[in-house]
N, C-alpha and C. Protein backbone atom coordinates (compact mmCIF):
# COMPACT_ATOMS: atom_id res chain seq x y z
N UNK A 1 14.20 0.52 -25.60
CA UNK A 1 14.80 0.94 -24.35
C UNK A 1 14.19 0.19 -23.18
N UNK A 2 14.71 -0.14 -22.18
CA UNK A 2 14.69 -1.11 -21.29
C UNK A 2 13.96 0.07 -19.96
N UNK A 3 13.09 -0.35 -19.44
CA UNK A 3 12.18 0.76 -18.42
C UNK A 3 11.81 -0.27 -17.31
N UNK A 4 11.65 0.26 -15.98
CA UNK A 4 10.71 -0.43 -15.18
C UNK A 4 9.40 -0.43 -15.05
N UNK A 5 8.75 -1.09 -14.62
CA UNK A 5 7.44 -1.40 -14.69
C UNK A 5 7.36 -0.74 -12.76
N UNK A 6 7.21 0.44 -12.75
CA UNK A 6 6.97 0.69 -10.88
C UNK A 6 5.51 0.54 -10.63
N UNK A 7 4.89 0.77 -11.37
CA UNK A 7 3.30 1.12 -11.08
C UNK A 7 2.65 -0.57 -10.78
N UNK A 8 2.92 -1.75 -11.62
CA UNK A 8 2.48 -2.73 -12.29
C UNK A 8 2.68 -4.08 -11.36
N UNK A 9 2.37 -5.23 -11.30
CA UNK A 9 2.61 -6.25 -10.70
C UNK A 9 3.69 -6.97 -11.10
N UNK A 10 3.87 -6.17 -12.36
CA UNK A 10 5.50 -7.32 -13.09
C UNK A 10 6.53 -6.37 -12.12
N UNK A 11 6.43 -5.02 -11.82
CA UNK A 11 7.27 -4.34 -10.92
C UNK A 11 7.22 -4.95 -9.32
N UNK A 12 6.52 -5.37 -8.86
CA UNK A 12 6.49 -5.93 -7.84
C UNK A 12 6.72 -7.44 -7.77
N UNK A 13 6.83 -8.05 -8.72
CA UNK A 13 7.47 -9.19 -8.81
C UNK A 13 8.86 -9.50 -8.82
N UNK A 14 9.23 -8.28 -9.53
CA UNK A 14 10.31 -8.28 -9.74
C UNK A 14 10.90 -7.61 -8.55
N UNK A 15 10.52 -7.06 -7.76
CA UNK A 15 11.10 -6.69 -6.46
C UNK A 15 11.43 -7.69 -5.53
N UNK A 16 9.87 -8.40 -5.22
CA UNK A 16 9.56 -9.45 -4.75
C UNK A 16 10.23 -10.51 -4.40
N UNK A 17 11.25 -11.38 -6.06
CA UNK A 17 12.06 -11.85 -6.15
C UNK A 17 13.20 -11.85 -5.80
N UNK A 18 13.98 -10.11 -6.07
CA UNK A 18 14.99 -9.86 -5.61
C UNK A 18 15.27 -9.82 -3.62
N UNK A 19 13.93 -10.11 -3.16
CA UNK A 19 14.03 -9.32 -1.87
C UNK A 19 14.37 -10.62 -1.51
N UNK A 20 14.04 -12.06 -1.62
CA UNK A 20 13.55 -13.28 -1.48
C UNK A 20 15.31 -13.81 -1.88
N UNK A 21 15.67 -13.90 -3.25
CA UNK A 21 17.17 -13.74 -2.80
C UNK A 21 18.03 -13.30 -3.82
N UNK A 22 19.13 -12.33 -2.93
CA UNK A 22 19.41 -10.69 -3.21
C UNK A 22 20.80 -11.27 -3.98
N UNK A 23 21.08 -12.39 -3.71
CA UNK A 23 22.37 -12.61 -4.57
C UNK A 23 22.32 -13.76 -5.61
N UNK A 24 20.89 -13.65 -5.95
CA UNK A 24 20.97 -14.42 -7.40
C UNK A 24 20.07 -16.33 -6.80
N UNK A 25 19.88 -17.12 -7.81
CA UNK A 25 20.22 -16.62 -8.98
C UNK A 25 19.03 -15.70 -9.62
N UNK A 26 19.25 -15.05 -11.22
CA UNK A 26 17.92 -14.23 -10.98
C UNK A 26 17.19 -14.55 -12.36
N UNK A 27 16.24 -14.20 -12.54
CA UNK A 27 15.37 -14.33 -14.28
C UNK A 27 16.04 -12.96 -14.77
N UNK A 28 15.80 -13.52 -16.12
CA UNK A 28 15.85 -12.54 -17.04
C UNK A 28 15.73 -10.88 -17.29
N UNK A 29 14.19 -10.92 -16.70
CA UNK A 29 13.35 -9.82 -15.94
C UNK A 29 14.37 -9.13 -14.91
N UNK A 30 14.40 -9.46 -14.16
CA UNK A 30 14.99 -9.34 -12.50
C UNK A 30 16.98 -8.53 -13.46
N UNK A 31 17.31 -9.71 -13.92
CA UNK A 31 18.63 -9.55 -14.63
C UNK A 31 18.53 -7.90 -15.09
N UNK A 32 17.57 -7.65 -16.26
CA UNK A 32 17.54 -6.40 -16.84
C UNK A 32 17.13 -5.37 -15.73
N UNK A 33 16.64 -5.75 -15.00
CA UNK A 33 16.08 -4.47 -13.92
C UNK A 33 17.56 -4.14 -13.30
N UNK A 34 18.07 -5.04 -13.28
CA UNK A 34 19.12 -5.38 -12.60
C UNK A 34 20.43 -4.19 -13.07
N UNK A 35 20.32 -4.32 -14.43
CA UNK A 35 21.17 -3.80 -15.08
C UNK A 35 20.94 -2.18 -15.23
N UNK A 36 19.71 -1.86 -15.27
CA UNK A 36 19.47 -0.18 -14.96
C UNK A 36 19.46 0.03 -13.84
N UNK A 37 19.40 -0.55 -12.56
CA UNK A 37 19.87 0.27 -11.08
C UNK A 37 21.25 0.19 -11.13
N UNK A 38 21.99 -0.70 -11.61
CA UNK A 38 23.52 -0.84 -11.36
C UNK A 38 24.29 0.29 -12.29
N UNK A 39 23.90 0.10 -13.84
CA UNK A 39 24.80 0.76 -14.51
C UNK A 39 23.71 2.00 -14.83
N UNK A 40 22.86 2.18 -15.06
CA UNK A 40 22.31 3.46 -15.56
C UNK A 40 22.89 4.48 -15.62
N UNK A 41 23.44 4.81 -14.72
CA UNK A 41 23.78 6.21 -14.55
C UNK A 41 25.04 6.07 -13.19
N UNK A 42 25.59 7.05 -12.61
CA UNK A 42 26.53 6.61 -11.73
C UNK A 42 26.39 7.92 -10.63
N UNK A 43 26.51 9.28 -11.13
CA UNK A 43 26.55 10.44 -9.99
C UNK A 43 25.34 10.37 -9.28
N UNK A 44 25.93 10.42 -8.05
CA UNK A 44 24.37 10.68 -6.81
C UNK A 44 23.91 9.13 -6.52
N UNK A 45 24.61 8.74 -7.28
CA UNK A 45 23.61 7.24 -7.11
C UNK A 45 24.27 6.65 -5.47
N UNK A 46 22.99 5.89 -4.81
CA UNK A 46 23.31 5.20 -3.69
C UNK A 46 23.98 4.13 -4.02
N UNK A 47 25.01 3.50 -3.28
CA UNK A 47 26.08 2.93 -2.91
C UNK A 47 26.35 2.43 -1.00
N UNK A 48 26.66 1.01 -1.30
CA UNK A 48 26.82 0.49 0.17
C UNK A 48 28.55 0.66 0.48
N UNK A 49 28.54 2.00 1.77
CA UNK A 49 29.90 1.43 2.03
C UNK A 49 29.80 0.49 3.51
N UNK A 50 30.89 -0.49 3.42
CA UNK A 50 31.58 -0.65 4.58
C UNK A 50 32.45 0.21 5.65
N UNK A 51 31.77 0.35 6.93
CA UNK A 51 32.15 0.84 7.39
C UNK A 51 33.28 0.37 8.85
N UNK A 52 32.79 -0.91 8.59
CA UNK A 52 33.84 -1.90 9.73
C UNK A 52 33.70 -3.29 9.29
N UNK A 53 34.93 -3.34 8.62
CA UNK A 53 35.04 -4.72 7.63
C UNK A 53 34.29 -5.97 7.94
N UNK A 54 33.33 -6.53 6.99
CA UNK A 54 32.55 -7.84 6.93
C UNK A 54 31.87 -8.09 8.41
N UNK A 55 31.68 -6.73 8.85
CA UNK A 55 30.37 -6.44 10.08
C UNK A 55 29.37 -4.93 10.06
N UNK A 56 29.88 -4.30 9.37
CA UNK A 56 28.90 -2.99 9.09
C UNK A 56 28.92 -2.47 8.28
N UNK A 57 27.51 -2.27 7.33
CA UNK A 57 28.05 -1.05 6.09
C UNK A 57 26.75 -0.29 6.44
N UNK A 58 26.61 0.79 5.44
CA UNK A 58 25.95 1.85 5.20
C UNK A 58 25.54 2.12 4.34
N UNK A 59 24.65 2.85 3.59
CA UNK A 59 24.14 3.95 2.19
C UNK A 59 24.88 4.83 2.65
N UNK A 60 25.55 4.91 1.16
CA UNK A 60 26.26 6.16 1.32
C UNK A 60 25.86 6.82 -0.68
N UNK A 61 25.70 8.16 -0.54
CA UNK A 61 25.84 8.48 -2.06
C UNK A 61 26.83 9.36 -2.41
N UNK A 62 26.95 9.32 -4.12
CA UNK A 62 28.54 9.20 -4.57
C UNK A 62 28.28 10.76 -5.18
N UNK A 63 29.17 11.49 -5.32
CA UNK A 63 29.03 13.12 -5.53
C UNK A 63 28.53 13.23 -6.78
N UNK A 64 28.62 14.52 -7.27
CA UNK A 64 27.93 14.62 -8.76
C UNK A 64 29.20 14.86 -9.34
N UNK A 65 30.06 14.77 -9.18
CA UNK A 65 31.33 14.53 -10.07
C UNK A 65 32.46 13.76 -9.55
N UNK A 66 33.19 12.86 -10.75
CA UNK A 66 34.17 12.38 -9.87
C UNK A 66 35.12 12.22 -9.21
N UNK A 67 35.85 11.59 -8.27
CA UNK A 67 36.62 11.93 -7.01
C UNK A 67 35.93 13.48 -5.93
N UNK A 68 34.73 13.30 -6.01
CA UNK A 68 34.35 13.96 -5.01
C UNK A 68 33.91 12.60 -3.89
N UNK A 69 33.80 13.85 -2.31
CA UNK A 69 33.98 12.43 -1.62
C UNK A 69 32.21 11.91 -1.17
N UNK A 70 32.34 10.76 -0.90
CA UNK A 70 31.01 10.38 -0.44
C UNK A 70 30.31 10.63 0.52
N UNK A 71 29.22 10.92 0.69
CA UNK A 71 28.30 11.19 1.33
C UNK A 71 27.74 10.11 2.05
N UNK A 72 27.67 9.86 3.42
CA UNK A 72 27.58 8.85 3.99
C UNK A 72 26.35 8.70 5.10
N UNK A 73 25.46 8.33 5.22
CA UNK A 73 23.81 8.30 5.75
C UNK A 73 24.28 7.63 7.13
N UNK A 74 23.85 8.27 7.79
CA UNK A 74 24.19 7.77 9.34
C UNK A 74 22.81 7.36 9.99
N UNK A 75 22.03 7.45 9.30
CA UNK A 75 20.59 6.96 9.80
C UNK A 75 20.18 6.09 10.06
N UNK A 76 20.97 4.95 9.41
CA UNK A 76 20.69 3.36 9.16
C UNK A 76 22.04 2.74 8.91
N UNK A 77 22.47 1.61 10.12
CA UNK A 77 23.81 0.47 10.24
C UNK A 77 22.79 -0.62 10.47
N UNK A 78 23.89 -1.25 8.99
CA UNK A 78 23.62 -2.55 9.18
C UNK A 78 24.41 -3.55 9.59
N UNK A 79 24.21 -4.83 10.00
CA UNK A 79 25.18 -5.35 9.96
C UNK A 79 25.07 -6.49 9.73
N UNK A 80 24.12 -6.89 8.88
CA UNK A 80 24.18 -8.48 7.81
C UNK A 80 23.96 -7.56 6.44
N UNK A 81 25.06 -7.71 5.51
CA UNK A 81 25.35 -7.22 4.24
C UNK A 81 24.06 -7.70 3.28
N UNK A 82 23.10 -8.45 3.42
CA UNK A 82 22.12 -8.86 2.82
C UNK A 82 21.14 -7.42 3.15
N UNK A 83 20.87 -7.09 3.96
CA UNK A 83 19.69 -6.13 4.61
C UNK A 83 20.38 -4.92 3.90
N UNK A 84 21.57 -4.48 3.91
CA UNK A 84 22.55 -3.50 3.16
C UNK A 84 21.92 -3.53 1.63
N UNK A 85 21.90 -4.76 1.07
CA UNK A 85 21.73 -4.67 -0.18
C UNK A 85 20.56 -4.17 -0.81
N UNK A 86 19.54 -5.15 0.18
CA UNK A 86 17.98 -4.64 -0.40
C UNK A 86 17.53 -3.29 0.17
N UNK A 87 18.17 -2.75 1.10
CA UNK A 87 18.19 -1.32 1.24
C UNK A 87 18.61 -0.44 -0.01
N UNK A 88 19.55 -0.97 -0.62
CA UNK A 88 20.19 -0.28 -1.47
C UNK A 88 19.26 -0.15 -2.51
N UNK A 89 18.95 -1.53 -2.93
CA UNK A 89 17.98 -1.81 -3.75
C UNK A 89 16.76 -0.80 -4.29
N UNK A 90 16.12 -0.39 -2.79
CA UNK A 90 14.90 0.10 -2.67
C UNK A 90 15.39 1.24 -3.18
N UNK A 91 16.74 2.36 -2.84
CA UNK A 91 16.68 3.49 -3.18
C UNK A 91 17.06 3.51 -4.17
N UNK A 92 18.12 2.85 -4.91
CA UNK A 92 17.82 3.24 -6.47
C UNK A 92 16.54 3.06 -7.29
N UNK A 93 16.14 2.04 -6.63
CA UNK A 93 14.55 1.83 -7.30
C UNK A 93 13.73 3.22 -7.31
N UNK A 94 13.79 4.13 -6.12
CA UNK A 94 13.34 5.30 -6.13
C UNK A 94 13.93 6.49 -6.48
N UNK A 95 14.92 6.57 -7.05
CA UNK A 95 16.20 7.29 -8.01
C UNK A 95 16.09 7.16 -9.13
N UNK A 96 15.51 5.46 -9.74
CA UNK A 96 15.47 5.62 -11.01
C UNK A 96 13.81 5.39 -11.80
N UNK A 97 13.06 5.33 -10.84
CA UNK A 97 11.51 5.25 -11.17
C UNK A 97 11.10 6.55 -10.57
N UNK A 98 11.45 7.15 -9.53
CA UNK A 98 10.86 8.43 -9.16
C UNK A 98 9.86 8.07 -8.31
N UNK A 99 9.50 6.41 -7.99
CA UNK A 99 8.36 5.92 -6.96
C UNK A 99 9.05 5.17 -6.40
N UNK A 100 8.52 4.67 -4.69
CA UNK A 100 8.46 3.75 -3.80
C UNK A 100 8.83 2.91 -4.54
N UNK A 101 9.56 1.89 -4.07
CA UNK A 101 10.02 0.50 -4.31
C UNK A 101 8.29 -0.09 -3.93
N UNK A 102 7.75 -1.01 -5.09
CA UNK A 102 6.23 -1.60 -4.27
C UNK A 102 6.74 -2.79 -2.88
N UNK A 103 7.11 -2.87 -2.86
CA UNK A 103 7.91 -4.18 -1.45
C UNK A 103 8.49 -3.56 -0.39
N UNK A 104 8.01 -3.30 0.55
CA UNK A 104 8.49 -2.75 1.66
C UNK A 104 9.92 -4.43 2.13
């Protein structure tokens, strides 16, 4: 079974990398980490919406069942879709490790 390393320096490398650049290309490592924040699981999970086409999105999280509607974080607009992402990043990282992303 495929796990993250949160505690460890291979976990922070692998953050590290992704923060450095968020749309690829990526290692192996990075790839599989990759693949348990995205598909792991789906209810509750954070999600970037757009909120004013190809100039603002948001965290928003997705209900615990489906076609319920989303929940949308008004705390934080972005508006370079890169900063969106590694935001996103960080909170599933802490959704699916239960710790801080190590990379601010």
């Amino acid at each position: 079974m495929l796990r993250i390393d949160a505690d460890g320096p291979r976990g922070a490398a692998i953050a590290q990398e992704f923060k450095a650049a968020p749309f690829g290309p990526y290692s192996a490592d990075l790839q599989k980490t990759l693949q348990l924040l995205r598909w792991g699981y789906a209810r509750g999970r954070t999600i970037i919406v757009c909120t004013r086409p190809y100039c603002e999105w948001r965290l928003g999280r997705m209900g615990p069942q489906r076609g319920m509607k989303v929940e949308i974080d008004d705390s934080a607009v972005f508006t370079d879709y890169g900063a969106a992402v590694w935001a996103c990043f960080r909170a599933r990282w802490q959704e699916v490790t239960g710790k801080p992303c190590p990379v601010a």
